[in-house]
N, C-alpha and C. Protein backbone atom coordinates (compact mmCIF):
# COMPACT_ATOMS: atom_id res chain seq x y z
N UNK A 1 17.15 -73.50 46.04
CA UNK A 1 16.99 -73.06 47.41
C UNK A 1 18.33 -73.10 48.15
N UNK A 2 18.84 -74.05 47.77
CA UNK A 2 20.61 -74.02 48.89
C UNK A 2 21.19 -73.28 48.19
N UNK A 3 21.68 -72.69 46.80
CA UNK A 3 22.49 -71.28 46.45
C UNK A 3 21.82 -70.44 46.99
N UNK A 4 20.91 -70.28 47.23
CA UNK A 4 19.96 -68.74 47.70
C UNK A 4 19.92 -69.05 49.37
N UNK A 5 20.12 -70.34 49.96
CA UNK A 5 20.32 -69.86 51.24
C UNK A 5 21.70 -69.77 51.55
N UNK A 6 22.74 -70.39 51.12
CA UNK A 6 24.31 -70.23 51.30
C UNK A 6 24.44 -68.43 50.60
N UNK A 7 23.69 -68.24 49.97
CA UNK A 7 24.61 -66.37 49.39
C UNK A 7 23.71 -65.64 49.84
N UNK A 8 22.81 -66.19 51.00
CA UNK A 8 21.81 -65.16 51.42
C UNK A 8 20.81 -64.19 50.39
N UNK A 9 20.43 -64.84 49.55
CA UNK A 9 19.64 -64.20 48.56
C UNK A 9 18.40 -64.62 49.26
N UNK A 10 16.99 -63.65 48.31
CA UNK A 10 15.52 -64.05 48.91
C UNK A 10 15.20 -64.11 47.22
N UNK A 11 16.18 -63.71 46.06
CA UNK A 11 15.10 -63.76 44.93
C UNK A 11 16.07 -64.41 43.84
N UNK A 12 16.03 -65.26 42.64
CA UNK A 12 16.78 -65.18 42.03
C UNK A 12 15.83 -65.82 40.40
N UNK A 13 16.71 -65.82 39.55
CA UNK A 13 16.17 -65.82 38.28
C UNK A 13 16.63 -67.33 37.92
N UNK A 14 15.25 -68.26 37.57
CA UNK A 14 15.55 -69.38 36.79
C UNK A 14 15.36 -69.37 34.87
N UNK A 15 16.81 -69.31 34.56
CA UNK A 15 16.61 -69.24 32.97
C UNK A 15 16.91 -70.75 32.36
N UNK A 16 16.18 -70.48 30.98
CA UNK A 16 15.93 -72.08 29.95
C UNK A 16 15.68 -71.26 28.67
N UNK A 17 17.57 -71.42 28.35
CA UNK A 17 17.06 -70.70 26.76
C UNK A 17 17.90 -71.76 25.90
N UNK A 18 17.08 -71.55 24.76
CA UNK A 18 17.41 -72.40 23.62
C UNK A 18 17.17 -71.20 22.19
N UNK A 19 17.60 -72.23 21.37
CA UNK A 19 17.70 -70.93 19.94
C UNK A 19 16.01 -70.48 19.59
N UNK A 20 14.90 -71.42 19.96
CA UNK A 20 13.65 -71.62 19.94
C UNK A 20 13.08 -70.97 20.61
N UNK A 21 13.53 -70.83 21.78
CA UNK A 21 12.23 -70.05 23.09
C UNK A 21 13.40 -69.73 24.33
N UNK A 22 12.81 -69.11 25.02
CA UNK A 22 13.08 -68.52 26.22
C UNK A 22 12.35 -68.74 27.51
N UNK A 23 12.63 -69.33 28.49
CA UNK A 23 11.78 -69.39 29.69
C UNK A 23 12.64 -68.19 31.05
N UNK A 24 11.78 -67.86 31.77
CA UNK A 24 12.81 -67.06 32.68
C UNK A 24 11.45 -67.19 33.88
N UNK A 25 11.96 -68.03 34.82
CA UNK A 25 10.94 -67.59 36.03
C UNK A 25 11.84 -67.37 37.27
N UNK A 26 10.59 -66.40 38.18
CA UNK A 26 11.15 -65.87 39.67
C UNK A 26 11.29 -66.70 40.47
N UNK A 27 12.24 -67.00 41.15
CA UNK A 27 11.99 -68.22 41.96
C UNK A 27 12.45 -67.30 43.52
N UNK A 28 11.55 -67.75 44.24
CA UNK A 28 11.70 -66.92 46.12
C UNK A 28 11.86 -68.02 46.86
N UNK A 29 13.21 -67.25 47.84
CA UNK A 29 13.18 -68.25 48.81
C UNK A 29 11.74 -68.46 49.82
N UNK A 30 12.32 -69.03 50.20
CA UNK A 30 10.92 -70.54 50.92
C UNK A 30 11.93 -71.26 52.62
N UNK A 31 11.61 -69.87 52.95
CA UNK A 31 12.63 -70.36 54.83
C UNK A 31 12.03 -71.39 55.18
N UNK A 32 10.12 -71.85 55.49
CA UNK A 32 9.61 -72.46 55.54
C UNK A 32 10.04 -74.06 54.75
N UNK A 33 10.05 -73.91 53.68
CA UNK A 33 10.51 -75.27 52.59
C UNK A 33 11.67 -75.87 53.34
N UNK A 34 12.48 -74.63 52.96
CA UNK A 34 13.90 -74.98 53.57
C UNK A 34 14.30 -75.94 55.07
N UNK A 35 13.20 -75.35 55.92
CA UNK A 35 13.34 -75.78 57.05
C UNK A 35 13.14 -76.95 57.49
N UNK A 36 11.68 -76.99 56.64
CA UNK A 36 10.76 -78.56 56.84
C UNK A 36 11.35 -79.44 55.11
N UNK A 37 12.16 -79.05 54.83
CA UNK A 37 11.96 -80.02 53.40
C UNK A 37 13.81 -79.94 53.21
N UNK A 38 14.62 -79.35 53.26
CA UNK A 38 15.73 -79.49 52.92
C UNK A 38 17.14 -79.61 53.99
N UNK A 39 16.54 -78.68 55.48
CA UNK A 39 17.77 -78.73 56.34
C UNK A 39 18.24 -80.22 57.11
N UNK A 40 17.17 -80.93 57.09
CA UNK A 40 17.70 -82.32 57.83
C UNK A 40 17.86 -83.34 57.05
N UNK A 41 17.37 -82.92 56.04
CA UNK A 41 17.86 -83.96 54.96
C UNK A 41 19.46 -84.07 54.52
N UNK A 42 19.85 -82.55 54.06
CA UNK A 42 20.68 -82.21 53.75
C UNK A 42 22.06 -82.75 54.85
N UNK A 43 21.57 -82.34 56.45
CA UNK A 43 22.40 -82.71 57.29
C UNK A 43 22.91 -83.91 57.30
N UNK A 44 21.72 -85.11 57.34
CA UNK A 44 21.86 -86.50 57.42
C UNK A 44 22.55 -86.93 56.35
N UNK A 45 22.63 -87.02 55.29
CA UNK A 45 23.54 -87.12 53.88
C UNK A 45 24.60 -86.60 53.98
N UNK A 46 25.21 -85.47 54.41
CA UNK A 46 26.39 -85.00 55.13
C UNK A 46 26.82 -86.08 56.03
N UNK A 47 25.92 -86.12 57.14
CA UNK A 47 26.54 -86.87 58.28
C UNK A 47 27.06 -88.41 58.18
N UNK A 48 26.28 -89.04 57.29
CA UNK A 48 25.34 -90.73 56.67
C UNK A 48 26.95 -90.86 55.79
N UNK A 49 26.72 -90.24 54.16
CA UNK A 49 27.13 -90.41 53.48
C UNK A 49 28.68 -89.91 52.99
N UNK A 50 28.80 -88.71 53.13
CA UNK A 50 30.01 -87.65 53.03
C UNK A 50 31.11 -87.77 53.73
N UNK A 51 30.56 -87.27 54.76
CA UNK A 51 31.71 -87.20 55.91
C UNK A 51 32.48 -88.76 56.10
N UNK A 52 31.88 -89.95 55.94
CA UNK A 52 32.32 -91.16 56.33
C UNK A 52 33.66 -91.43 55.08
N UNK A 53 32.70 -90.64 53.95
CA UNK A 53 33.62 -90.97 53.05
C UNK A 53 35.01 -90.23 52.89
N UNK A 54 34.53 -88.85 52.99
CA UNK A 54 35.80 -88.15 53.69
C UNK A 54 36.68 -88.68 54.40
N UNK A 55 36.39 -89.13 55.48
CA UNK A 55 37.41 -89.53 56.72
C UNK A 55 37.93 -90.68 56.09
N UNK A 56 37.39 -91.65 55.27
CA UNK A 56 37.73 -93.12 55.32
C UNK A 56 37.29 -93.30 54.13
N UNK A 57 37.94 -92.92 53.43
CA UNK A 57 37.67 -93.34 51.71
C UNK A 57 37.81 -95.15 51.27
N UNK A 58 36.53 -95.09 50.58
CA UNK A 58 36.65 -96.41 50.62
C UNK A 58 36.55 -96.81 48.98
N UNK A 59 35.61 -96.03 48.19
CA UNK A 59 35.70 -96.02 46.81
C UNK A 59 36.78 -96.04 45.68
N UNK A 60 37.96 -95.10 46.34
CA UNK A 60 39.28 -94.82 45.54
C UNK A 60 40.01 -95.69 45.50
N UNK A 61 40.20 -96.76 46.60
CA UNK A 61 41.15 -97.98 46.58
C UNK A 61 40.72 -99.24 45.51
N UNK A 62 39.32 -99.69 45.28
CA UNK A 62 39.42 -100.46 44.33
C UNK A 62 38.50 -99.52 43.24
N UNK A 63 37.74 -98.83 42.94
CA UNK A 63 36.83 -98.20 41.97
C UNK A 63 35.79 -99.19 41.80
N UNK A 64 35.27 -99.89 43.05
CA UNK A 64 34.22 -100.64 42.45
C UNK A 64 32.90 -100.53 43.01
N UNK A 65 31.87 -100.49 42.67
CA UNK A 65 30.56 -99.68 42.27
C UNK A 65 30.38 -100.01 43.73
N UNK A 66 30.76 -101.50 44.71
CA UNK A 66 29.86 -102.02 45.93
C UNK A 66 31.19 -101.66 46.74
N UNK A 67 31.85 -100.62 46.47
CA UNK A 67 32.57 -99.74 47.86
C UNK A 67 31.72 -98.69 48.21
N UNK A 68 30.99 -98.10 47.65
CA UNK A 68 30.47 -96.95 48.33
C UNK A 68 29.52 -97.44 49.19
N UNK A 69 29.41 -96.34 49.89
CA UNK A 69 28.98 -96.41 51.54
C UNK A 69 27.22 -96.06 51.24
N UNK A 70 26.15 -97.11 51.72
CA UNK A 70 24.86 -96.91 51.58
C UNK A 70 24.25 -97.07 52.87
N UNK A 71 24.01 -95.62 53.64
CA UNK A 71 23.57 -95.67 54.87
C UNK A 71 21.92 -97.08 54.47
N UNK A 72 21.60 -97.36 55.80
CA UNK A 72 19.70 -98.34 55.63
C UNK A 72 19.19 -97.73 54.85
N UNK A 73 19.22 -96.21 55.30
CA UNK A 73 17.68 -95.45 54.71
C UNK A 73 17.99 -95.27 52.98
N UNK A 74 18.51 -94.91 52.74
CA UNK A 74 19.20 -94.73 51.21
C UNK A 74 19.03 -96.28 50.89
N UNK A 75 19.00 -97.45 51.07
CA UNK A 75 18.94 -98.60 50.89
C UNK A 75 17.32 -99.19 50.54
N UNK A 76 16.66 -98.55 51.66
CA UNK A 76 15.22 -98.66 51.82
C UNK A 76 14.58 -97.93 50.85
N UNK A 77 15.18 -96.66 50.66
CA UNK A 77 14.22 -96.05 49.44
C UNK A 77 14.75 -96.56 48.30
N UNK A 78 15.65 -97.03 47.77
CA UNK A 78 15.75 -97.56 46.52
C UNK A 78 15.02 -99.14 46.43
N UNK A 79 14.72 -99.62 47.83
CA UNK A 79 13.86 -100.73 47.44
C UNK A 79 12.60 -100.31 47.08
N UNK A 80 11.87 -99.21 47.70
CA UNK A 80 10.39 -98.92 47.84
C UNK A 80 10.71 -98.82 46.01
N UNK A 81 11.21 -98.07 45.43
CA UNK A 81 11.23 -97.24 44.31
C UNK A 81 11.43 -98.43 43.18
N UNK A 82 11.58 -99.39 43.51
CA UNK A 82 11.69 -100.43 42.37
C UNK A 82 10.83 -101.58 42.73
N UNK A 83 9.99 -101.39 43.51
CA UNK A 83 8.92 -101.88 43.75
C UNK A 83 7.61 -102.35 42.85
């Protein structure tokens, strides 16, 4: 859905080939999906995660796993998920 909304497409082809078989399905954009399922998500992870790191890199100075930046919510769902 985000290549097809960044190149302005409405249709594109999902392929899965192997020497065995072939899969090829239509996949349509979904403005709806997009709207309610991917644009504020997408933003907040930009805003949360990216950008902070952009501006103020914090990972590159030592390479160690507890420099990166874990907004609450990203924190909270990995607790629910190992629950």
């Amino acid at each position: 859905m985000g290549q097809m909304r960044i190149t302005n497409r409405r249709l594109c082809y999902f392929v899965v080939y192997t020497p065995n078989w072939t899969s090829i399905q239509k996949i349509k954009y979904d403005e709806i999906f997009w709207n309610t399922k991917m644009a504020e998500k997408l933003k907040r992870f930009y805003m949360e995660c990216l950008l902070p790191e952009i501006v103020d890199p914090l990972y590159g100075k030592r390479f160690e796993i507890t420099d990166i930046r874990e907004p609450e919510y990203i924190k909270e769902a990995q607790r629910k998920k190992f629950k």
